[in-house]
PDB file of N, CA and C in Angstrom:
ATOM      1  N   UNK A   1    -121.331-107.635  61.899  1.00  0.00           N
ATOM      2  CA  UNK A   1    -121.913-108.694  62.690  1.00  0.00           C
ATOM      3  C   UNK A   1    -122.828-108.054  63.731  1.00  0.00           C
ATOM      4  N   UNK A   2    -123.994-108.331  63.777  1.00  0.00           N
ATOM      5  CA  UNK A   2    -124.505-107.751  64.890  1.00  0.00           C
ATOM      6  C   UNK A   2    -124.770-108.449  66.159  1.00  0.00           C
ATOM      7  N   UNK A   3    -125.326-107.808  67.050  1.00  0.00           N
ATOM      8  CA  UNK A   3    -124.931-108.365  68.336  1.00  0.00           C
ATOM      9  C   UNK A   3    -126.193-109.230  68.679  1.00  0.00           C
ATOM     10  N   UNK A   4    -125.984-110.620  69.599  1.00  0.00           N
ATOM     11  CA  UNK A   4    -126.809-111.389  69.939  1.00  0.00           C
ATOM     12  C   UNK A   4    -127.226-110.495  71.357  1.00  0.00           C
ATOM     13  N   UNK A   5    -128.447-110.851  71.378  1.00  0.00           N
ATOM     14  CA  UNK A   5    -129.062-110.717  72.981  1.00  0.00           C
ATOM     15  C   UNK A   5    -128.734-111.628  73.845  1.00  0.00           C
ATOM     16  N   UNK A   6    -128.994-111.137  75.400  1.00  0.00           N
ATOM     17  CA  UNK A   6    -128.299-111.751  76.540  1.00  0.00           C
ATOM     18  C   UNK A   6    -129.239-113.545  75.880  1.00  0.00           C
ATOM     19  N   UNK A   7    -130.830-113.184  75.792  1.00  0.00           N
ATOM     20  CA  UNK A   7    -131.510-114.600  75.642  1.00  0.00           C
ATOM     21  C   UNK A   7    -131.303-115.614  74.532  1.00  0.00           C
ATOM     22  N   UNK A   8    -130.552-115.046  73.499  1.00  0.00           N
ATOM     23  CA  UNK A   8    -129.965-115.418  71.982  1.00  0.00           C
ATOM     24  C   UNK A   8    -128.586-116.257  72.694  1.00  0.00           C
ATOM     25  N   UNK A   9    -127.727-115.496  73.189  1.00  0.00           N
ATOM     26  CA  UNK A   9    -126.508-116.309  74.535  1.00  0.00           C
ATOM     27  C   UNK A   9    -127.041-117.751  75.144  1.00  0.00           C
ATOM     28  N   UNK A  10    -127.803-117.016  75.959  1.00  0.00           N
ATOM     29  CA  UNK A  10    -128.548-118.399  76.744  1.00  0.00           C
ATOM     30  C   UNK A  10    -128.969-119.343  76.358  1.00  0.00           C
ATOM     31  N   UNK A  11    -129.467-119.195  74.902  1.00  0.00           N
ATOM     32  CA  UNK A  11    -129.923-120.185  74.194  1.00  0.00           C
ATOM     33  C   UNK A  11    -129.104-121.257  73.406  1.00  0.00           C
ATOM     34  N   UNK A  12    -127.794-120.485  72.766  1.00  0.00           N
ATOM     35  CA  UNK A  12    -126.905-120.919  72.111  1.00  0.00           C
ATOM     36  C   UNK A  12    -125.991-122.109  73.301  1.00  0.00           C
ATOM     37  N   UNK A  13    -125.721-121.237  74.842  1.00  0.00           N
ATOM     38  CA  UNK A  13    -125.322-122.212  76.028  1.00  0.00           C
ATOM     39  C   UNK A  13    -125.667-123.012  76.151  1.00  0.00           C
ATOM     40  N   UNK A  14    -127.139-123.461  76.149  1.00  0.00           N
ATOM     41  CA  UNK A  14    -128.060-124.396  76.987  1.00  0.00           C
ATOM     42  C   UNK A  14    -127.615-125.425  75.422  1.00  0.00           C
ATOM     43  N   UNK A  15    -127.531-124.966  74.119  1.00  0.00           N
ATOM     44  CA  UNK A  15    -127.445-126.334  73.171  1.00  0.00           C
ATOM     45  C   UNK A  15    -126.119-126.693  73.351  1.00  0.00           C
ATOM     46  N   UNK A  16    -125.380-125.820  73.868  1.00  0.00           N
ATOM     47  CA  UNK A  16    -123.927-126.549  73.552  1.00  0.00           C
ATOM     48  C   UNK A  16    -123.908-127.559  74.913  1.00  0.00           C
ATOM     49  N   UNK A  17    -124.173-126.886  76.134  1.00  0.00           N
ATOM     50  CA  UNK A  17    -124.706-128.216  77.174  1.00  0.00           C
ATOM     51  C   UNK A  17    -124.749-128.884  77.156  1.00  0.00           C
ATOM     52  N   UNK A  18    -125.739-129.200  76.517  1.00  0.00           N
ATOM     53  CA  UNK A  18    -126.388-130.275  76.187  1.00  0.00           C
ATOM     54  C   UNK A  18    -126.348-130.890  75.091  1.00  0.00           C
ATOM     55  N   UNK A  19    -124.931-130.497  74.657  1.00  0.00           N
ATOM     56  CA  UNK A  19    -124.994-131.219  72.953  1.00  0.00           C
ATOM     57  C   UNK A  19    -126.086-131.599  72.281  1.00  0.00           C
ATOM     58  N   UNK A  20    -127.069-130.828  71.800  1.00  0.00           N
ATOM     59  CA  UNK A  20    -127.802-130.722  71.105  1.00  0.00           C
ATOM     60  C   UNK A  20    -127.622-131.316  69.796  1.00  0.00           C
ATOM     61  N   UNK A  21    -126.494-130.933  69.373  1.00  0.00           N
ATOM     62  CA  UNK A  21    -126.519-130.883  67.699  1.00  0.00           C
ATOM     63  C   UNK A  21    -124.983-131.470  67.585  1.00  0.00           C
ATOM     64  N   UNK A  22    -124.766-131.509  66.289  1.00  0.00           N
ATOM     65  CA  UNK A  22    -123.424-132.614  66.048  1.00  0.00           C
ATOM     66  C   UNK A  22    -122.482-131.541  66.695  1.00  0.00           C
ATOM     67  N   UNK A  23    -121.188-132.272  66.269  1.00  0.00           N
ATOM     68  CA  UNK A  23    -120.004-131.677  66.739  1.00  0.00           C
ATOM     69  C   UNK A  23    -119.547-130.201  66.088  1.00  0.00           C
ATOM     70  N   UNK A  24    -119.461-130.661  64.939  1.00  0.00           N
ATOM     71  CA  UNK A  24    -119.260-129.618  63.943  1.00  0.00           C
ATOM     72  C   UNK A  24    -120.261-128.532  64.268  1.00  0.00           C
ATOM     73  N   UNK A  25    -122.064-128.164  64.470  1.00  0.00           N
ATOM     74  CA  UNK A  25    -122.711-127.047  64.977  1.00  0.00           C
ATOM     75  C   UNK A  25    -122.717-126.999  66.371  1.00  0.00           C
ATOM     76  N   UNK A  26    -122.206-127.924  67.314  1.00  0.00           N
ATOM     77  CA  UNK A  26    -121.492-127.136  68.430  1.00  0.00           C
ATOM     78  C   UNK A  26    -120.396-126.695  68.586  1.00  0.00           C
ATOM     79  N   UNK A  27    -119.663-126.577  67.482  1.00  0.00           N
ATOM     80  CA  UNK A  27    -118.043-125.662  67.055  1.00  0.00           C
ATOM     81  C   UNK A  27    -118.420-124.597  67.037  1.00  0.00           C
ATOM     82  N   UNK A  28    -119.726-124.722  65.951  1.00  0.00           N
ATOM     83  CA  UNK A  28    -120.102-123.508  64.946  1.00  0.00           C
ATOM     84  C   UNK A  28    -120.420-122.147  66.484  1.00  0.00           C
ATOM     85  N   UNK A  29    -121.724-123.409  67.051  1.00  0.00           N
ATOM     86  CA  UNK A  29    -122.227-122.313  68.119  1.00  0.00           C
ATOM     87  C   UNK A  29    -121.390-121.866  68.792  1.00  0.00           C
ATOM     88  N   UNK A  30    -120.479-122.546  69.461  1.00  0.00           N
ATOM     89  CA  UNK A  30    -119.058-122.123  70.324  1.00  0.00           C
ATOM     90  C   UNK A  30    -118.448-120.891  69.903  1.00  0.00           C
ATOM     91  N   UNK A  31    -118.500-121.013  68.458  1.00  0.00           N
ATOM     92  CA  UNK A  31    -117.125-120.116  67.924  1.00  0.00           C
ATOM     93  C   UNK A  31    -118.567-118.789  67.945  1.00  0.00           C
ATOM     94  N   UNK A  32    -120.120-118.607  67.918  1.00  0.00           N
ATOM     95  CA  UNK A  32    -120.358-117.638  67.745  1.00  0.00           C
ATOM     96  C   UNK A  32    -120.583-117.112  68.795  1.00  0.00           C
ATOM     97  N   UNK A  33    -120.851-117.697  69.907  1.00  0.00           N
ATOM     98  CA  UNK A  33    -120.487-117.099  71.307  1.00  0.00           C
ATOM     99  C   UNK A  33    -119.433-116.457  71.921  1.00  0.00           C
ATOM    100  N   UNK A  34    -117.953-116.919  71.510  1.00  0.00           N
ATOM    101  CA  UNK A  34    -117.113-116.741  71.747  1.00  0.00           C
ATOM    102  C   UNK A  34    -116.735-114.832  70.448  1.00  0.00           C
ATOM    103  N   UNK A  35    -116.960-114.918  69.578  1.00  0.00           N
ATOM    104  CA  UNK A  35    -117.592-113.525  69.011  1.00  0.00           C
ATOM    105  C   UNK A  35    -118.579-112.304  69.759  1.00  0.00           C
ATOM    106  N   UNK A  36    -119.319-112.794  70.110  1.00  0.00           N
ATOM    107  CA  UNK A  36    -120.365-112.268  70.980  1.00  0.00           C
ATOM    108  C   UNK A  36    -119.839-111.390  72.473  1.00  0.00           C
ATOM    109  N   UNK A  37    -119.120-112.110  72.964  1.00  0.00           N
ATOM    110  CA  UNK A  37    -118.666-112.084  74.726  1.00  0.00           C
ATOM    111  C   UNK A  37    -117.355-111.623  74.937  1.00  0.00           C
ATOM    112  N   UNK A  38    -116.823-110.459  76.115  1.00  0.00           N
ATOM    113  CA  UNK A  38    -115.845-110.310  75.804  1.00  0.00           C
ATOM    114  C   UNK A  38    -114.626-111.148  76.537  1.00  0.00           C
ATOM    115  N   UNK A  39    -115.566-111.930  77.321  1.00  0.00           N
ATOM    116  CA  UNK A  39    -114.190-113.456  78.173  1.00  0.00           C
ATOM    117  C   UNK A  39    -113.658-113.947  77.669  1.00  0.00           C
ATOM    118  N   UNK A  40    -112.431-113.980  77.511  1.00  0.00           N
ATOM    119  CA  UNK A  40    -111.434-114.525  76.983  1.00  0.00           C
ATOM    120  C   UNK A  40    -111.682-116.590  77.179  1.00  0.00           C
ATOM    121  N   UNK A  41    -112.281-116.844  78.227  1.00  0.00           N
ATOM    122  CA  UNK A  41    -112.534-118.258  78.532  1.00  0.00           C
ATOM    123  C   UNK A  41    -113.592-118.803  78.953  1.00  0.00           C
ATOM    124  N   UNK A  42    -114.455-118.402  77.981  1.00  0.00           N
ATOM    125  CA  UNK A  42    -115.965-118.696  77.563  1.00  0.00           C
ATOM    126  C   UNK A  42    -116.195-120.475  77.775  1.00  0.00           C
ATOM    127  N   UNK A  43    -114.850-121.025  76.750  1.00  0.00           N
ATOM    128  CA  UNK A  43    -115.081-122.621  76.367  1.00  0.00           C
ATOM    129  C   UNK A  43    -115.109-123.078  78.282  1.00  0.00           C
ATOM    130  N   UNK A  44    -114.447-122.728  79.153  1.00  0.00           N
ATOM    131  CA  UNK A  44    -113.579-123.058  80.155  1.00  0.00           C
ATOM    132  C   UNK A  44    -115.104-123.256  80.920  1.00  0.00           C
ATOM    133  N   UNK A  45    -115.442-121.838  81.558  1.00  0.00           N
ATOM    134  CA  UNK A  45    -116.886-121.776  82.036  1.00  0.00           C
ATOM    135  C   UNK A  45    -117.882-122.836  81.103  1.00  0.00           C
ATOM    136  N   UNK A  46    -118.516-123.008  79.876  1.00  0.00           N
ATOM    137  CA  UNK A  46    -119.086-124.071  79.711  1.00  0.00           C
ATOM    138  C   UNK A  46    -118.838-125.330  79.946  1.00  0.00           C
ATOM    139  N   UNK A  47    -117.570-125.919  79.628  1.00  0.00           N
ATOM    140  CA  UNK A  47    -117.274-127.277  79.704  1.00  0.00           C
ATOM    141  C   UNK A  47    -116.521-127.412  80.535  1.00  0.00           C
ATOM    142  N   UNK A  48    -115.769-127.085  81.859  1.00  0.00           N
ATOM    143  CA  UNK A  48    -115.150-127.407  82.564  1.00  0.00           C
ATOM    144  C   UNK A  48    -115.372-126.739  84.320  1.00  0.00           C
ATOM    145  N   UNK A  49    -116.777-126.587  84.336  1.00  0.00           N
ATOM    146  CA  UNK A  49    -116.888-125.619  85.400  1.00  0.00           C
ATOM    147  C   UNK A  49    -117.275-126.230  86.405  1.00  0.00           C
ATOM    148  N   UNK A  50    -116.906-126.257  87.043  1.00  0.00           N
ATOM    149  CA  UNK A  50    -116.649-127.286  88.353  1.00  0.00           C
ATOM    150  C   UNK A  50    -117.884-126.644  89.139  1.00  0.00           C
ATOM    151  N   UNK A  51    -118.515-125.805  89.284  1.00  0.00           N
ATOM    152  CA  UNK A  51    -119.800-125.804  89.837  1.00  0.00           C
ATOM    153  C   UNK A  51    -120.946-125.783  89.183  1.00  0.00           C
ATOM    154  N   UNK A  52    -120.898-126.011  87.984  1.00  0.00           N
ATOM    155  CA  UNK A  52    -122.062-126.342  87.258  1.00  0.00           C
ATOM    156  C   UNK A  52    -123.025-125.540  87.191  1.00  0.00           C
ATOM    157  N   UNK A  53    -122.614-124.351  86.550  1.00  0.00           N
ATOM    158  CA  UNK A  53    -123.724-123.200  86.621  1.00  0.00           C
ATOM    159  C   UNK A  53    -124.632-123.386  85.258  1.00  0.00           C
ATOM    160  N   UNK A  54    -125.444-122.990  85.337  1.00  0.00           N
ATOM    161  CA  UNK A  54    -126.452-122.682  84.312  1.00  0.00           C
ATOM    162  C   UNK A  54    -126.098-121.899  83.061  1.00  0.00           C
ATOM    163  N   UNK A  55    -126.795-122.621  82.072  1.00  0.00           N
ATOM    164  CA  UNK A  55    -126.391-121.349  81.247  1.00  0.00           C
ATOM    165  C   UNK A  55    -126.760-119.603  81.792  1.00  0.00           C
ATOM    166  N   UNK A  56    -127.667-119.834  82.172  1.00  0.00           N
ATOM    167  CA  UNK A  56    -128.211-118.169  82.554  1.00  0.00           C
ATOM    168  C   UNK A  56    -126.449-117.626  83.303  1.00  0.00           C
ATOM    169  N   UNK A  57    -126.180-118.394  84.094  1.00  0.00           N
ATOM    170  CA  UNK A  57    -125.593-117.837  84.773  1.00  0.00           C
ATOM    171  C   UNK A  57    -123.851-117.676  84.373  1.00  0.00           C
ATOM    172  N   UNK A  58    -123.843-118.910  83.236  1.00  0.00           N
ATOM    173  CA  UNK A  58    -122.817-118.527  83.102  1.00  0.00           C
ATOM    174  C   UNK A  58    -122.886-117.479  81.605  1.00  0.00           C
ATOM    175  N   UNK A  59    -123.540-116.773  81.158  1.00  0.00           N
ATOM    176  CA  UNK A  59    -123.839-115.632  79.937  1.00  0.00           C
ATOM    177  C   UNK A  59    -123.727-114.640  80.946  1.00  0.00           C
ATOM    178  N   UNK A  60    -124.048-114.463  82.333  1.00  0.00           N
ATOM    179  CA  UNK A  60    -124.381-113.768  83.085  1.00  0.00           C
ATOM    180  C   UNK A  60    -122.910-112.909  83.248  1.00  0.00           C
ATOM    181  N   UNK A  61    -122.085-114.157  83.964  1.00  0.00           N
ATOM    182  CA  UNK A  61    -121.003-114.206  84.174  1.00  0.00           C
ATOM    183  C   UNK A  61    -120.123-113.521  82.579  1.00  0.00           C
ATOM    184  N   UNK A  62    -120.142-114.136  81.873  1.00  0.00           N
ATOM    185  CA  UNK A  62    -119.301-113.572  80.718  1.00  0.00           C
ATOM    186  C   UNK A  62    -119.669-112.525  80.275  1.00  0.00           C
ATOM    187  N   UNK A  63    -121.218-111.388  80.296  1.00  0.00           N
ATOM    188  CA  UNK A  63    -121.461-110.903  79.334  1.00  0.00           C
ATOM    189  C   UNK A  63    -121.084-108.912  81.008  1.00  0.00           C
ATOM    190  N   UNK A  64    -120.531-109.414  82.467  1.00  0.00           N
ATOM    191  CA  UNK A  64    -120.280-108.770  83.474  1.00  0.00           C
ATOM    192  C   UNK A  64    -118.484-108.470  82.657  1.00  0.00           C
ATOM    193  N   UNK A  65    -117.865-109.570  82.356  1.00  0.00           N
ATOM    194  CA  UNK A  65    -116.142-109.609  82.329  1.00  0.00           C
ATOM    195  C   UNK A  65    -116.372-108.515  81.724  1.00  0.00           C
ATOM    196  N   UNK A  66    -115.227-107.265  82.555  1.00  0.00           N
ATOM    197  CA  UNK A  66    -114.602-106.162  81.950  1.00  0.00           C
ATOM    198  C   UNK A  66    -112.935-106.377  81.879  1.00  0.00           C
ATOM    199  N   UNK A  67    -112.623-106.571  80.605  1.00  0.00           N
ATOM    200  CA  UNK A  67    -110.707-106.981  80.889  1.00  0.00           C
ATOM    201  C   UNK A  67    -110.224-105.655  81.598  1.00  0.00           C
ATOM    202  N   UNK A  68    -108.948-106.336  81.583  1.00  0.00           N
ATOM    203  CA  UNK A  68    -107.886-105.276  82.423  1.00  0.00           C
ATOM    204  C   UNK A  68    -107.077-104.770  81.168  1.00  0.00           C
ATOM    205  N   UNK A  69    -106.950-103.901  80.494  1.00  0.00           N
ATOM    206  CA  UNK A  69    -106.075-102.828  79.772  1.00  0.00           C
ATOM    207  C   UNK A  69    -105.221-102.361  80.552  1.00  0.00           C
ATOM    208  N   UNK A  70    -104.189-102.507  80.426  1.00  0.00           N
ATOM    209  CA  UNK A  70    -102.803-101.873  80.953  1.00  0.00           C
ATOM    210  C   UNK A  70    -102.111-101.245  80.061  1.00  0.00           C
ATOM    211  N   UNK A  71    -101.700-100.041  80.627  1.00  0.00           N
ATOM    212  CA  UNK A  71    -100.923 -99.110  79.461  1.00  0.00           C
ATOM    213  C   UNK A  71     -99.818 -99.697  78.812  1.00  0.00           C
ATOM    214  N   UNK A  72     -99.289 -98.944  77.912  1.00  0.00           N
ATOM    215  CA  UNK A  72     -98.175 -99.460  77.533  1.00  0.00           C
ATOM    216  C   UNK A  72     -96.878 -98.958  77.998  1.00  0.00           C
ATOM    217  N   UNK A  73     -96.055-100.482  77.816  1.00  0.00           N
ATOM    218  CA  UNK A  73     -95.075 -99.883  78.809  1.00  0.00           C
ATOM    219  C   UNK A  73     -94.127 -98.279  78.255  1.00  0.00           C
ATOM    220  N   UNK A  74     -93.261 -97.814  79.339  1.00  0.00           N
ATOM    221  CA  UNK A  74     -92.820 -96.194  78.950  1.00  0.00           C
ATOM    222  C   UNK A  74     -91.344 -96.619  78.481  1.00  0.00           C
TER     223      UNK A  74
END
């Protein structure tokens, strides 16, 4: 799979936004973003974000998330 660009992101955001397209190709797009990014709560930031960021900003935001790896326990 190769990798989308930050503006390929932004673009895919701004349709799911804005429901662009039926349900089923805003699954599709969802699920290829969610491939793409390593945030665990990609859907959360688009559809439930209480300050209403932009797409720019929220690709911005997801494409910064570095998880936390914790060793394993001894």
């Amino acid at each position: 799979m190769s990798q989308l660009t930050r503006t390929e992101l932004i673009e895919l955001v701004e349709r799911i936004i804005s429901a662009e397209g039926s349900e089923a190709e805003i699954d599709d797009w969802l699920t290829i973003v969610q491939q793409h990014v390593p945030h665990p709560e990609i859907s959360n930031l688009i559809f439930w974000n209480e300050e209403e960021w932009t797409a720019t900003q929220i690709v911005d935001e997801v494409l910064a998330y570095q998880p936390i790896i914790l060793p394993p326990p001894s």
